[in-house]
N, C-alpha and C. Protein backbone atom coordinates (compact mmCIF):
# COMPACT_ATOMS: atom_id res chain seq x y z
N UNK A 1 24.50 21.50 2.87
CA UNK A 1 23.09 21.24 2.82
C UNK A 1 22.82 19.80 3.23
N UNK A 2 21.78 19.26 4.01
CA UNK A 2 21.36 18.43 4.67
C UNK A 2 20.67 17.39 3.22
N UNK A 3 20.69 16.67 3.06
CA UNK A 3 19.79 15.23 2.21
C UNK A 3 18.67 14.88 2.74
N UNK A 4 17.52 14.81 2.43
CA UNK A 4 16.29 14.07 3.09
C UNK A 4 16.87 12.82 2.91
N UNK A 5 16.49 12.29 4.21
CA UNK A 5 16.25 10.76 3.47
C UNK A 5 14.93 10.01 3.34
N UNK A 6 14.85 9.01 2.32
CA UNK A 6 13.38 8.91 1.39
C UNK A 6 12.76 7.70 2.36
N UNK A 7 11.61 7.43 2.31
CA UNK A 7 11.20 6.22 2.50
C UNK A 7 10.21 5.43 1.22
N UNK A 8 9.87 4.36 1.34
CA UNK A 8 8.90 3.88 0.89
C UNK A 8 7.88 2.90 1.75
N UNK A 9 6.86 3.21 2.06
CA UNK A 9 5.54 2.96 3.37
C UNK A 9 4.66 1.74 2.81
N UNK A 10 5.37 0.40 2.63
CA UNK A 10 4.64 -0.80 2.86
C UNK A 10 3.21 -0.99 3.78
N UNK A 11 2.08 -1.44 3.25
CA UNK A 11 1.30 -1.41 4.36
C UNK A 11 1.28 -0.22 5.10
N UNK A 12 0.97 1.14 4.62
CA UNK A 12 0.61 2.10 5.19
C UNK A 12 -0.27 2.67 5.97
N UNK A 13 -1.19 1.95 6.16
CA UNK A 13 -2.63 2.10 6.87
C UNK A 13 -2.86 3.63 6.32
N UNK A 14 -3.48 3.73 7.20
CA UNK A 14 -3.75 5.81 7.09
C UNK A 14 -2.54 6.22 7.10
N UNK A 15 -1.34 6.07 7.43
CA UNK A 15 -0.40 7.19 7.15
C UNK A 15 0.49 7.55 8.15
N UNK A 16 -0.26 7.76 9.23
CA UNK A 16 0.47 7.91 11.07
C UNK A 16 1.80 7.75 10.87
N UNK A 17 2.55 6.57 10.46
CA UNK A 17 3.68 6.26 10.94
C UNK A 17 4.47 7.31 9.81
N UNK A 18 3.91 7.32 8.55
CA UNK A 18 4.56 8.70 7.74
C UNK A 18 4.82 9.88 7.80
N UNK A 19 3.55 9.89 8.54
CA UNK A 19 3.50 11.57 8.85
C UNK A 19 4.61 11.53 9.81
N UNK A 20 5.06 11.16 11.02
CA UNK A 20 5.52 11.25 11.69
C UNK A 20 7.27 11.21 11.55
N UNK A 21 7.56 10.55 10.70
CA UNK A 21 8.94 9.82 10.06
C UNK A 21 9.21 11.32 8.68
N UNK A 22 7.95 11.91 8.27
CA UNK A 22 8.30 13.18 7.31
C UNK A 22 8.77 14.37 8.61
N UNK A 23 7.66 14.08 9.82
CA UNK A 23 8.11 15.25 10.45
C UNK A 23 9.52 15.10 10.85
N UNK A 24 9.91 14.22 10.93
CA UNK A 24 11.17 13.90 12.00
C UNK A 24 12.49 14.07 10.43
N UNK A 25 12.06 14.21 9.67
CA UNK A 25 13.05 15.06 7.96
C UNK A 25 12.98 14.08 6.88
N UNK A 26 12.00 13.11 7.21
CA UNK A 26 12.25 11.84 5.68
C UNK A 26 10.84 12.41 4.27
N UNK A 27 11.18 11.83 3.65
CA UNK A 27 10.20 12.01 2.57
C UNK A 27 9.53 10.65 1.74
N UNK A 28 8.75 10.70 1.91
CA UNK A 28 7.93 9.67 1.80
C UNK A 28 7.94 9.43 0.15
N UNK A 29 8.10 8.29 -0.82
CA UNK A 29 7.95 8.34 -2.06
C UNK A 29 6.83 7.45 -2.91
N UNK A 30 6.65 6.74 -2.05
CA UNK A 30 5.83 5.65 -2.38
C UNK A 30 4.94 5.31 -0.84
N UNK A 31 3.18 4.91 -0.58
CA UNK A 31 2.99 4.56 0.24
C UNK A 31 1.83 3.57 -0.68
N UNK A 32 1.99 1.97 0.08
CA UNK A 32 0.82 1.02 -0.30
C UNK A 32 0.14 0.99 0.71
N UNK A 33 -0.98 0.37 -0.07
CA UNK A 33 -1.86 0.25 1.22
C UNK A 33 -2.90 -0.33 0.34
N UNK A 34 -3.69 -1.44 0.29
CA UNK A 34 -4.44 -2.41 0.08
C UNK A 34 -6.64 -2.00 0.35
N UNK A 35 -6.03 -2.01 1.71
CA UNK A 35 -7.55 -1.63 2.49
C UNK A 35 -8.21 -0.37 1.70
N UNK A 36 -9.34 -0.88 1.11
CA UNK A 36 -9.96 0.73 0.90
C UNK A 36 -10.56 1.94 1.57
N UNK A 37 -10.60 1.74 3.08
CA UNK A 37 -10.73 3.22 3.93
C UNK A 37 -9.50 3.74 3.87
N UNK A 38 -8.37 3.06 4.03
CA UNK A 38 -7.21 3.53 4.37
C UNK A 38 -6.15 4.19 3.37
N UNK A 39 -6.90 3.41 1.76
CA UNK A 39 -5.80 3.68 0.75
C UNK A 39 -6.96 5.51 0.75
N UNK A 40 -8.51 5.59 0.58
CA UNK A 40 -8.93 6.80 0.92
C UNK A 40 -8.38 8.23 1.92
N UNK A 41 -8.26 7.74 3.44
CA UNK A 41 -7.56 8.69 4.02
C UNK A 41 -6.39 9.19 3.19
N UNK A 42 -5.12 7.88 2.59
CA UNK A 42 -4.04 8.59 2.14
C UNK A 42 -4.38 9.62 0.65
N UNK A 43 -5.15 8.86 0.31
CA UNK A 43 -5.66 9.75 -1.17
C UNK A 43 -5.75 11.28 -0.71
N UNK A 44 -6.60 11.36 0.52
CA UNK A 44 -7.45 12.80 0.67
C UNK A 44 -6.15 13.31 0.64
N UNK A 45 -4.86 12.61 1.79
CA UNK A 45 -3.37 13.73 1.95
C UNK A 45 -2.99 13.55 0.76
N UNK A 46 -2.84 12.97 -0.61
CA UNK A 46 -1.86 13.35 -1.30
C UNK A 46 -1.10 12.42 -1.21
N UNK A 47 -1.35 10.84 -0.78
CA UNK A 47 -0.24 10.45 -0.52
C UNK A 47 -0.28 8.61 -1.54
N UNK A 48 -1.14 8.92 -2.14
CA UNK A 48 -1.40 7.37 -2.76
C UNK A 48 -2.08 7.91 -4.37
N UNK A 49 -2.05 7.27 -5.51
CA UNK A 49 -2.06 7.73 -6.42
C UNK A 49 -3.47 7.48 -6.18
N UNK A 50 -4.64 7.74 -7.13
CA UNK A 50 -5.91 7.67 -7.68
C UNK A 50 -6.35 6.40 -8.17
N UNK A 51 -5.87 4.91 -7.61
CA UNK A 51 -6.29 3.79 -7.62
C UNK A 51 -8.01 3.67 -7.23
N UNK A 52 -8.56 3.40 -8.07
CA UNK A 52 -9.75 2.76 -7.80
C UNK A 52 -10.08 1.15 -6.99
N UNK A 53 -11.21 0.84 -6.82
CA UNK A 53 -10.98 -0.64 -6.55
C UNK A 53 -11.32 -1.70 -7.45
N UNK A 54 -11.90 -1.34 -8.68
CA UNK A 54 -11.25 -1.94 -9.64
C UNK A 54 -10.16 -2.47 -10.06
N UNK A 55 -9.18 -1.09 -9.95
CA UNK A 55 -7.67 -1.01 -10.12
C UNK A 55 -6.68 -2.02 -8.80
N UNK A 56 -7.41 -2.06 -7.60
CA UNK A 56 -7.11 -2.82 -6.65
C UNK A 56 -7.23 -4.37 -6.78
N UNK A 57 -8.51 -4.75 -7.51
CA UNK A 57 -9.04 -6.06 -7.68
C UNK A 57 -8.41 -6.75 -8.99
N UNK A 58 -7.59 -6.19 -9.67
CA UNK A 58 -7.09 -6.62 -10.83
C UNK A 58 -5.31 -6.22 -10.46
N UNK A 59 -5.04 -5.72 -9.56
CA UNK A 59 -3.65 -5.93 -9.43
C UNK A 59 -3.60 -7.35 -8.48
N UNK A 60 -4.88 -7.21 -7.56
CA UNK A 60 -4.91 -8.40 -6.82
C UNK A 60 -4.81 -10.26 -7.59
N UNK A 61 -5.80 -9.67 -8.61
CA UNK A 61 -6.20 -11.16 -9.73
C UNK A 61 -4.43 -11.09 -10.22
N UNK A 62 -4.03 -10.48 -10.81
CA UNK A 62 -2.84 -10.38 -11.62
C UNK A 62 -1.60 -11.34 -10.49
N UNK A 63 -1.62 -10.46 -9.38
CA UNK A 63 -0.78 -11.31 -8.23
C UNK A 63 -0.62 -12.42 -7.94
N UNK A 64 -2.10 -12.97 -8.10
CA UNK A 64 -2.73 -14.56 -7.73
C UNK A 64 -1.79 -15.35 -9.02
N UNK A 65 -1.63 -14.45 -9.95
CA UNK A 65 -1.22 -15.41 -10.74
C UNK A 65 0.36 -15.76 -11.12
N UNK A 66 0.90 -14.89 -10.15
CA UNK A 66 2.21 -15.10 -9.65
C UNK A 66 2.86 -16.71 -9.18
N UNK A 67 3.79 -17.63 -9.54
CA UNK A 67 4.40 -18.57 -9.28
C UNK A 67 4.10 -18.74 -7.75
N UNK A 68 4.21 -17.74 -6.83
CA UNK A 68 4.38 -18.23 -5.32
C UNK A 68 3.16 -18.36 -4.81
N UNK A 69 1.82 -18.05 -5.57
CA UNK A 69 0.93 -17.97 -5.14
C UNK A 69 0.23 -19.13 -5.73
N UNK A 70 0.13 -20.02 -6.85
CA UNK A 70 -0.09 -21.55 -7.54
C UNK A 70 -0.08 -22.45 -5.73
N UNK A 71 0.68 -22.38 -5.39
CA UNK A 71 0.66 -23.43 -4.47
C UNK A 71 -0.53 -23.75 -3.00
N UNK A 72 -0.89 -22.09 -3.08
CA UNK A 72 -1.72 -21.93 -2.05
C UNK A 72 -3.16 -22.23 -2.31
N UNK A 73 -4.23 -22.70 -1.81
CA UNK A 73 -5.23 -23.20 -1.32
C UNK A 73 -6.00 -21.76 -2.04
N UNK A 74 -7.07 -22.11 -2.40
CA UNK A 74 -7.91 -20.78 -2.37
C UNK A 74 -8.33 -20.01 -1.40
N UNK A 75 -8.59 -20.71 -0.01
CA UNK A 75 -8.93 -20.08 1.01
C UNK A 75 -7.30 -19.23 1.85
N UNK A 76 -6.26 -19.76 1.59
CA UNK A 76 -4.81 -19.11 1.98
C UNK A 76 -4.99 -18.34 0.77
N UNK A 77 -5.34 -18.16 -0.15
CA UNK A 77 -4.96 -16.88 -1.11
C UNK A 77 -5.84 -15.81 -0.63
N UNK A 78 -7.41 -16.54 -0.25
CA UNK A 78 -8.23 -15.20 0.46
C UNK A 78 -8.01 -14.79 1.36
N UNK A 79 -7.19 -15.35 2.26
CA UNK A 79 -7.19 -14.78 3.54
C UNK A 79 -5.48 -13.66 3.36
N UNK A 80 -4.64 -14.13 2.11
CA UNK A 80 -3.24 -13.15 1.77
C UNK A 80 -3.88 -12.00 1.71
N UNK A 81 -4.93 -11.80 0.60
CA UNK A 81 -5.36 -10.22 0.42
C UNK A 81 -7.17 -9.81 1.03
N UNK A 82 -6.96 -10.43 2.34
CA UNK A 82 -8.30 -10.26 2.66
C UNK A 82 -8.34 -8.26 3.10
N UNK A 83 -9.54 -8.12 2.38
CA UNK A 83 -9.90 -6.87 2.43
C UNK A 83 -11.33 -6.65 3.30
């Protein structure tokens, strides 16, 4: 018997490059995606959990408050998660 092999889809946009990488035998386990049209498209497939943008804007605040991110400028932190 054959193994899928898995991915996980950083920056997923809509999905395209997944769909395509499932057709070709991988399985997708995880896909991010930031943008809210795009984290939507993946929602409609099934492919991103039920994040709100609430839920987006407070993983974002939470991040900011990460060590690597202290050093940056407010305007380099807006432009890291510009949405």
């Amino acid at each position: 018997m054959t193994q899928k092999r898995t991915l996980i889809s950083l920056f997923a946009g809509a999905g395209g490059l997944d769909l395509g990488l499932e057709q070709a035998g991988f399985t997708t386990k995880v896909a991010n995606e930031l943008e809210p049209q795009a984290c939507e498209t993946l929602r409609q497939n099934k492919k991103l959990c039920n994040l709100n943008g609430l839920e987006i804007n407070e993983f974002i605040n939470k991040s900011l408050e990460q060590k690597c991110f202290k050093r940056l400028s407010a305007n380099k932190k807006k432009l890291f998660f510009k949405r």
